[in-house]
Protein backbone atom coordinates (compact mmCIF):
# COMPACT_ATOMS: atom_id res chain seq x y z
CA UNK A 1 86.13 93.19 82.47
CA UNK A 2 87.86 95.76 84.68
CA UNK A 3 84.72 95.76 87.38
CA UNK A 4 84.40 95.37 91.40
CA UNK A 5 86.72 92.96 92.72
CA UNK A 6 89.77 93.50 89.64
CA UNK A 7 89.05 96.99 89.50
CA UNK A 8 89.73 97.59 93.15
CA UNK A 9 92.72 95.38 93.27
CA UNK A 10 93.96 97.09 89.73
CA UNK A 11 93.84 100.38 91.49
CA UNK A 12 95.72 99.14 94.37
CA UNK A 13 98.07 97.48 92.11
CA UNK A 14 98.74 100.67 90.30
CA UNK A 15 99.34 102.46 93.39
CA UNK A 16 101.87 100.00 94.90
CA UNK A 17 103.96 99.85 92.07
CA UNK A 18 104.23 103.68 91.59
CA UNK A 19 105.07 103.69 94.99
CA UNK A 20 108.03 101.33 94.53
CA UNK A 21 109.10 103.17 91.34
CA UNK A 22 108.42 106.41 93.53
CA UNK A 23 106.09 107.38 90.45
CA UNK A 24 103.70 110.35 91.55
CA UNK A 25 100.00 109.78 90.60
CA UNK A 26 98.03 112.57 89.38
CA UNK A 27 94.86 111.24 87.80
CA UNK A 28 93.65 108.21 87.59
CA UNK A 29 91.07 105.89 86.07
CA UNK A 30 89.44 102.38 85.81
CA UNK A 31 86.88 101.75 83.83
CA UNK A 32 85.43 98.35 82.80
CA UNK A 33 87.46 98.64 79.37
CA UNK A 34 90.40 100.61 80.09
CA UNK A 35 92.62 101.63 82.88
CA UNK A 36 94.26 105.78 82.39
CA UNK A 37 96.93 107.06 84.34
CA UNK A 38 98.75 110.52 84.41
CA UNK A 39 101.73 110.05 86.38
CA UNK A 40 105.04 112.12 87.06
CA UNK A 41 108.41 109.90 86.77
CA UNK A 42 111.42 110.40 88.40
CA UNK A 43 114.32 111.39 86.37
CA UNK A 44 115.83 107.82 86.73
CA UNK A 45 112.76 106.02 85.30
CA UNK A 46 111.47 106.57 81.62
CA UNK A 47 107.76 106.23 80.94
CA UNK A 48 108.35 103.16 78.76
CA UNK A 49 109.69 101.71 81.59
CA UNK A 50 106.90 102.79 84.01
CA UNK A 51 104.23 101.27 81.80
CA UNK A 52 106.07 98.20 80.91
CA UNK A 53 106.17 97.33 84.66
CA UNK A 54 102.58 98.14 85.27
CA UNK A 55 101.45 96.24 82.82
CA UNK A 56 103.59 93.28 83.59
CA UNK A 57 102.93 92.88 87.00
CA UNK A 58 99.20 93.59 87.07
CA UNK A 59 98.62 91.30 84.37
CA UNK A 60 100.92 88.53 86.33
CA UNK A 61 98.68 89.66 89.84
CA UNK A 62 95.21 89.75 88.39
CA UNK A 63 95.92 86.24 86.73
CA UNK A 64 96.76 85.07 90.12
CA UNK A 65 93.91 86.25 92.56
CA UNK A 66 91.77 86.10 89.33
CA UNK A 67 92.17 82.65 87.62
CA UNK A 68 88.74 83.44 85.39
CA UNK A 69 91.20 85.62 83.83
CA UNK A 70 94.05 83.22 82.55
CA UNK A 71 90.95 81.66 79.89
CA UNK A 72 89.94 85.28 78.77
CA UNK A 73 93.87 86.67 78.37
């Protein structure tokens, strides 16, 4: 699922919004069946939160530039 095109953009995806949330990345994977991330938080930002905005905009992104997507999930 998670291979060349939507793994690239995934990854950059990731990056940007840990960037926003000024999230440090430490380690990071994306494999065809999952996506891992260690990732420092700032003080103002819980990890529940982190995740819950990674998840909800990549999923929104990826359905977007990736319509073959939508059917699947």
């Amino acid at each position: 699922m998670l291979n060349d095109d939507v793994a690239l953009r995934t990854r950059s995806l990731i990056r940007e919004i840990c960037a926003i949330h000024e999230a440090k990345i430490n380690h990071g994977v994306v494999a065809p069946d999952y996506v891992q991330v260690e990732v420092v938080c700032p003080s103002t930002l819980t990890p529940a939160a982190l995740v819950n905005d990674l998840k909800e905009r990549t999923l929104s992104a990826l359905q977007e530039q990736f319509p073959d997507l939508q059917q699947q999930y």
